[in-house]
C-alpha atoms as a PDB file:
ATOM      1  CA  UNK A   1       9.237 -18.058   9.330  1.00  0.00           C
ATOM      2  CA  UNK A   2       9.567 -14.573  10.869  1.00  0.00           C
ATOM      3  CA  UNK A   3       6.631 -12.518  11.935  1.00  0.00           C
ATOM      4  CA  UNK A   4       7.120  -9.113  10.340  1.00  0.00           C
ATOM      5  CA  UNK A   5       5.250  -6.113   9.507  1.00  0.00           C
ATOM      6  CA  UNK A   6       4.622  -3.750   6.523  1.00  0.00           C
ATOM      7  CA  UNK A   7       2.923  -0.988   5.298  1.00  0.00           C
ATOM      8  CA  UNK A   8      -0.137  -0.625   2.535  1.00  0.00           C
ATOM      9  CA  UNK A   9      -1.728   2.158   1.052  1.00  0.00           C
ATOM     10  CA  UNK A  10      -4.835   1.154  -0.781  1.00  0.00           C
ATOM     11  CA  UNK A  11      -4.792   4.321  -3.024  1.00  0.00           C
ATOM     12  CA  UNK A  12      -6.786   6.486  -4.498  1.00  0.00           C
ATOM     13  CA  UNK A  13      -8.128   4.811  -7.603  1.00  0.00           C
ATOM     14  CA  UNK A  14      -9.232   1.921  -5.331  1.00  0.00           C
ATOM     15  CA  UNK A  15     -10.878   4.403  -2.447  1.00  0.00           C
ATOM     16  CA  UNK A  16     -12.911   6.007  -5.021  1.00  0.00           C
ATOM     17  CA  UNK A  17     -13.934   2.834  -6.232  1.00  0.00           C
ATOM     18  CA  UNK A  18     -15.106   1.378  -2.765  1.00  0.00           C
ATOM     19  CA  UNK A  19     -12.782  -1.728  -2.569  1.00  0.00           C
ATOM     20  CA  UNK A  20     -11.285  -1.414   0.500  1.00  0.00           C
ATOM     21  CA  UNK A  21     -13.019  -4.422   2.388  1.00  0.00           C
ATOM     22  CA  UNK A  22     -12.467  -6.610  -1.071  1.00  0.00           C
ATOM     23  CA  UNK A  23      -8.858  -5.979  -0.958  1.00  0.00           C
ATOM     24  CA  UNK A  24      -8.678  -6.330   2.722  1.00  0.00           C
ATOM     25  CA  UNK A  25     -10.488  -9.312   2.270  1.00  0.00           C
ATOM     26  CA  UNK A  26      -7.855 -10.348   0.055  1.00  0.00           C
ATOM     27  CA  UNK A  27      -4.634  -9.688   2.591  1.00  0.00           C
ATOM     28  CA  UNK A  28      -6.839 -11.357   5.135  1.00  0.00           C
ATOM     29  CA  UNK A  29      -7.460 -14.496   3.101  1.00  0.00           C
ATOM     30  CA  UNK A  30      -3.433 -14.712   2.757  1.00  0.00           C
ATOM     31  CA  UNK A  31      -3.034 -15.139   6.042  1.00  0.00           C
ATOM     32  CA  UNK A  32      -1.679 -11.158   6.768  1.00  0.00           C
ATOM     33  CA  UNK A  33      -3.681  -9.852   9.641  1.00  0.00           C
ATOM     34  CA  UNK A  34      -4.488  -5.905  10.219  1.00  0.00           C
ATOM     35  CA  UNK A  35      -2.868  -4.740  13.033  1.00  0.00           C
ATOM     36  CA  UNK A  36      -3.344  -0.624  12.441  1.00  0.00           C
ATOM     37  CA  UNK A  37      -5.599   0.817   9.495  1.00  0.00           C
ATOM     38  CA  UNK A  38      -6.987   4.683   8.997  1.00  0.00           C
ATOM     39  CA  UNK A  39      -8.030   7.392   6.217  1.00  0.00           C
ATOM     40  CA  UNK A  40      -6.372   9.562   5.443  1.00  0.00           C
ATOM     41  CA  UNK A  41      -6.044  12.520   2.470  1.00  0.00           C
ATOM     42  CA  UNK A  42      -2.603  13.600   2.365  1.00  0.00           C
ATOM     43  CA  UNK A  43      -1.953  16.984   1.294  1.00  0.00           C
ATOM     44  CA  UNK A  44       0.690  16.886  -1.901  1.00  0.00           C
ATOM     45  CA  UNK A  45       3.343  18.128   0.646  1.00  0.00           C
ATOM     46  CA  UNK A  46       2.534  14.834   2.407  1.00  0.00           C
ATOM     47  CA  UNK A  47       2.490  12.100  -0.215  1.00  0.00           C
ATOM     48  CA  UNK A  48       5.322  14.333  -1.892  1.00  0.00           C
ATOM     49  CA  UNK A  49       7.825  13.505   1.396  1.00  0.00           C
ATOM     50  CA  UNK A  50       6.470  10.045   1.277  1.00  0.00           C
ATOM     51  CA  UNK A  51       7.573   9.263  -2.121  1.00  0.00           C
ATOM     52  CA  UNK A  52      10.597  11.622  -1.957  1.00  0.00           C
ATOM     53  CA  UNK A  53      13.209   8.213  -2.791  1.00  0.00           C
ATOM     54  CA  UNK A  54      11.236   8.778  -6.732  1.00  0.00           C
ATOM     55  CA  UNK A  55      11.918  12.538  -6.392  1.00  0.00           C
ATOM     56  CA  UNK A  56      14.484  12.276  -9.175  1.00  0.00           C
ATOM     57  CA  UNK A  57      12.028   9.928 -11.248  1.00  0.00           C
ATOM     58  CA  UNK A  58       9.817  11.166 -14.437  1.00  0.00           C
ATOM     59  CA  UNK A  59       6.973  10.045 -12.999  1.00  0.00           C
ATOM     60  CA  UNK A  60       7.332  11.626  -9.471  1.00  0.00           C
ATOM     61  CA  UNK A  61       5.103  14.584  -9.819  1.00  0.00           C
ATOM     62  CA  UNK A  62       2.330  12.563 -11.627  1.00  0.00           C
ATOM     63  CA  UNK A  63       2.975   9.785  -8.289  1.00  0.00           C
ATOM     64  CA  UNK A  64       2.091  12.998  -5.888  1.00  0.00           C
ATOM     65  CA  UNK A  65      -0.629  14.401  -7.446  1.00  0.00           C
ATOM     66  CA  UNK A  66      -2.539  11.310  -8.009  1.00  0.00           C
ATOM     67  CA  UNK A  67      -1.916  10.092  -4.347  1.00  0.00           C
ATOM     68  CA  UNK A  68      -2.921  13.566  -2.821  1.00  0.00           C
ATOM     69  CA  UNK A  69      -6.225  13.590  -5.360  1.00  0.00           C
ATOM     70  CA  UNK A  70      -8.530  11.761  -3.132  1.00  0.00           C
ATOM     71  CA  UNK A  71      -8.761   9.485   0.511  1.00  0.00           C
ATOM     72  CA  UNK A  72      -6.208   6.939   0.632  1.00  0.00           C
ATOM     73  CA  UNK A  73      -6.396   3.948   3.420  1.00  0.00           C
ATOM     74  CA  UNK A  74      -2.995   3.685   5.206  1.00  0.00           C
ATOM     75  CA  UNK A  75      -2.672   0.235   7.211  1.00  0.00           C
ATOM     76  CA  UNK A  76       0.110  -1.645   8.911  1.00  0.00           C
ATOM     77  CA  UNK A  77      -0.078  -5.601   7.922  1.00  0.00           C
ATOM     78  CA  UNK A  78       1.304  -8.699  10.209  1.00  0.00           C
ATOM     79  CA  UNK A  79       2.585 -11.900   9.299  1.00  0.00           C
ATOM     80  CA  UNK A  80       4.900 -14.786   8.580  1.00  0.00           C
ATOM     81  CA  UNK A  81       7.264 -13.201   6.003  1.00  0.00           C
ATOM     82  CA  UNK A  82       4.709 -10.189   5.619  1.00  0.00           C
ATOM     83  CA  UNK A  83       6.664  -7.563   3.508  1.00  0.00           C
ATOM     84  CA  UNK A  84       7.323 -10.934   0.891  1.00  0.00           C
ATOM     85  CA  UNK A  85       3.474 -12.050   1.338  1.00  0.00           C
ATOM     86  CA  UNK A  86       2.225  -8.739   0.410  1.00  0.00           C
ATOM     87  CA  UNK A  87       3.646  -8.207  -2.496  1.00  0.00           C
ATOM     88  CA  UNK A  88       2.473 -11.156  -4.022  1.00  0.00           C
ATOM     89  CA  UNK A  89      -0.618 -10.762  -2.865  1.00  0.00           C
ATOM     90  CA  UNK A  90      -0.687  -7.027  -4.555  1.00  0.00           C
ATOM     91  CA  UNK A  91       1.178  -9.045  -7.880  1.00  0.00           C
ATOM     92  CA  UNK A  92       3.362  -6.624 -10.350  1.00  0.00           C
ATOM     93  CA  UNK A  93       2.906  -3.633 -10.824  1.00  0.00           C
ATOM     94  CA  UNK A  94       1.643  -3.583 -14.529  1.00  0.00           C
ATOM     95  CA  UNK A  95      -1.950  -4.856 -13.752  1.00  0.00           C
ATOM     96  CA  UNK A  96      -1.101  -6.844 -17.245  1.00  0.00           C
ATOM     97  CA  UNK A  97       1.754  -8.317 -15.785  1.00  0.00           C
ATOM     98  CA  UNK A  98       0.060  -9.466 -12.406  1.00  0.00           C
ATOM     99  CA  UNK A  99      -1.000 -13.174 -12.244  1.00  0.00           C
ATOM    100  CA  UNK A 100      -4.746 -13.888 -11.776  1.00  0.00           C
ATOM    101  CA  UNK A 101      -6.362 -13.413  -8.511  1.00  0.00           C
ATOM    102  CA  UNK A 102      -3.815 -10.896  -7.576  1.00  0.00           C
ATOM    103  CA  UNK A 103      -5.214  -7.040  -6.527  1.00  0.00           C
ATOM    104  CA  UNK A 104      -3.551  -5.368  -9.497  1.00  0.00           C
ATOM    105  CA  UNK A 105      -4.723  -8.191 -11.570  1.00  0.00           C
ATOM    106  CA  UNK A 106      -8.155  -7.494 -10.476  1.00  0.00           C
ATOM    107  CA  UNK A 107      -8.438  -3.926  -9.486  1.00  0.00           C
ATOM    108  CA  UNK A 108      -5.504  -1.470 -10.970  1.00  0.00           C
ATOM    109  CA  UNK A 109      -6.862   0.567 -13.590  1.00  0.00           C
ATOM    110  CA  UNK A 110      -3.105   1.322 -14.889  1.00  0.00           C
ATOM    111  CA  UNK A 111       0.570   1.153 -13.682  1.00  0.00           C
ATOM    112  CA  UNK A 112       0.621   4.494 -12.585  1.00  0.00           C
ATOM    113  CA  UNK A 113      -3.344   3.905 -10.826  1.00  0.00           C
ATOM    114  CA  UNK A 114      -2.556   0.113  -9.517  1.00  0.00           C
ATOM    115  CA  UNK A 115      -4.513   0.176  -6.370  1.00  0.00           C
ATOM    116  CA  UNK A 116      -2.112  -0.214  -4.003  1.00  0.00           C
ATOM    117  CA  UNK A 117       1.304   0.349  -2.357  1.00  0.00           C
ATOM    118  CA  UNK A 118       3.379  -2.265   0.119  1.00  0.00           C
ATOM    119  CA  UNK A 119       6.509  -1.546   1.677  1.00  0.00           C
ATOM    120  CA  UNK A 120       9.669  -3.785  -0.559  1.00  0.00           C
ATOM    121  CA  UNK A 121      12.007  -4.264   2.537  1.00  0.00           C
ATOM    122  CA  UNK A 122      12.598  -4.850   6.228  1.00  0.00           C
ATOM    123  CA  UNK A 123      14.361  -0.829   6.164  1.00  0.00           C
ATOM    124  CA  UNK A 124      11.880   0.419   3.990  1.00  0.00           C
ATOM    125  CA  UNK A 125       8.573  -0.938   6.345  1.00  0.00           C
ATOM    126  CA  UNK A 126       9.982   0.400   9.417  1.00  0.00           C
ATOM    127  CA  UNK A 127      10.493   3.678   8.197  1.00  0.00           C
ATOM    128  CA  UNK A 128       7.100   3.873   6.138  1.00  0.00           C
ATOM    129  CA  UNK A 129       5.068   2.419   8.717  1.00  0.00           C
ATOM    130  CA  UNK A 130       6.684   5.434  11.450  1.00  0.00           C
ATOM    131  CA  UNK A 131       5.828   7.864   8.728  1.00  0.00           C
ATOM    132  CA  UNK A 132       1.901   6.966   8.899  1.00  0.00           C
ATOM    133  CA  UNK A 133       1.473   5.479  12.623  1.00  0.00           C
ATOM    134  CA  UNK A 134       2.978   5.930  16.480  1.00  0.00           C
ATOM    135  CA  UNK A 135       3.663   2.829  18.274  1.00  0.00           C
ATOM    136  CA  UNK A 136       0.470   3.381  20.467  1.00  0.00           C
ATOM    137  CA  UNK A 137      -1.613   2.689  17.396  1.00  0.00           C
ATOM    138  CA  UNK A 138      -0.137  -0.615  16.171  1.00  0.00           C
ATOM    139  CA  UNK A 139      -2.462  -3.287  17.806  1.00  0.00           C
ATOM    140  CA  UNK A 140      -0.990  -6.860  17.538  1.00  0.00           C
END
């Protein structure tokens, strides 16, 4: 197995609701180990740059605001096959699609509110993790 890394965003919904140490609890449990974490509140310039690759998408502008509406927790995660692990720990993005025990399952109050965001590729996690962190801040 290969040791990668990959980024999460425990958004908004989730902040507001306090979970952060339940989901953590949860990427911990799967064996993914947090190697760079911080809040943040990006402006809607910020999350809008972020999530530019959906800038053609309906649901872009809805993606932005919601993301830029209140403290988000931006972490870098570690691990045999992380980026795969991840996303199976966060289960599909329809919370009524997500398999028990997953954090959408459990915490995502809709698809477009779904409690958090993980990085879907090798590519993809290098480039989101440089958006959010500098090398001196990944601790592994």
């Amino acid at each position: 197995m290969a040791t990668e890394r990959t980024l999460s965003i425990i958004k908004p919904d989730a902040t507001r609701r306090n979970l952060t140490g339940k989901i953590n609890a949860k990427f911990e449990d799967a064996g993914l180990r947090i190697v760079a974490q911080k809040r943040i509140h990006l402006t809607k310039a910020q999350a809008g740059e972020f999530y530019k690759v959906h800038a053609e998408r309906p649901f872009y502008q809805e993606l932005v605001d919601f993301m830029a509406s209140e403290p988000v927790v931006v972490q870098v995660l570690e691990g045999d096959n992380a980026i795969a692990k991840n996303r199976e720990v966060m289960g599909a993005t329809n919370p009524a699609d997500a398999e028990s025990g997953t954090i959408r399952a459990e915490f995502a109050e809709s698809v477009g509110e779904n409690s958090v965001h993980g990085s879907d590729a090798p590519e993809t996690a290098k480039e989101e993790i440089a958006y959010f962190f500098s090398g001196l801040e990944l601790v592994g």
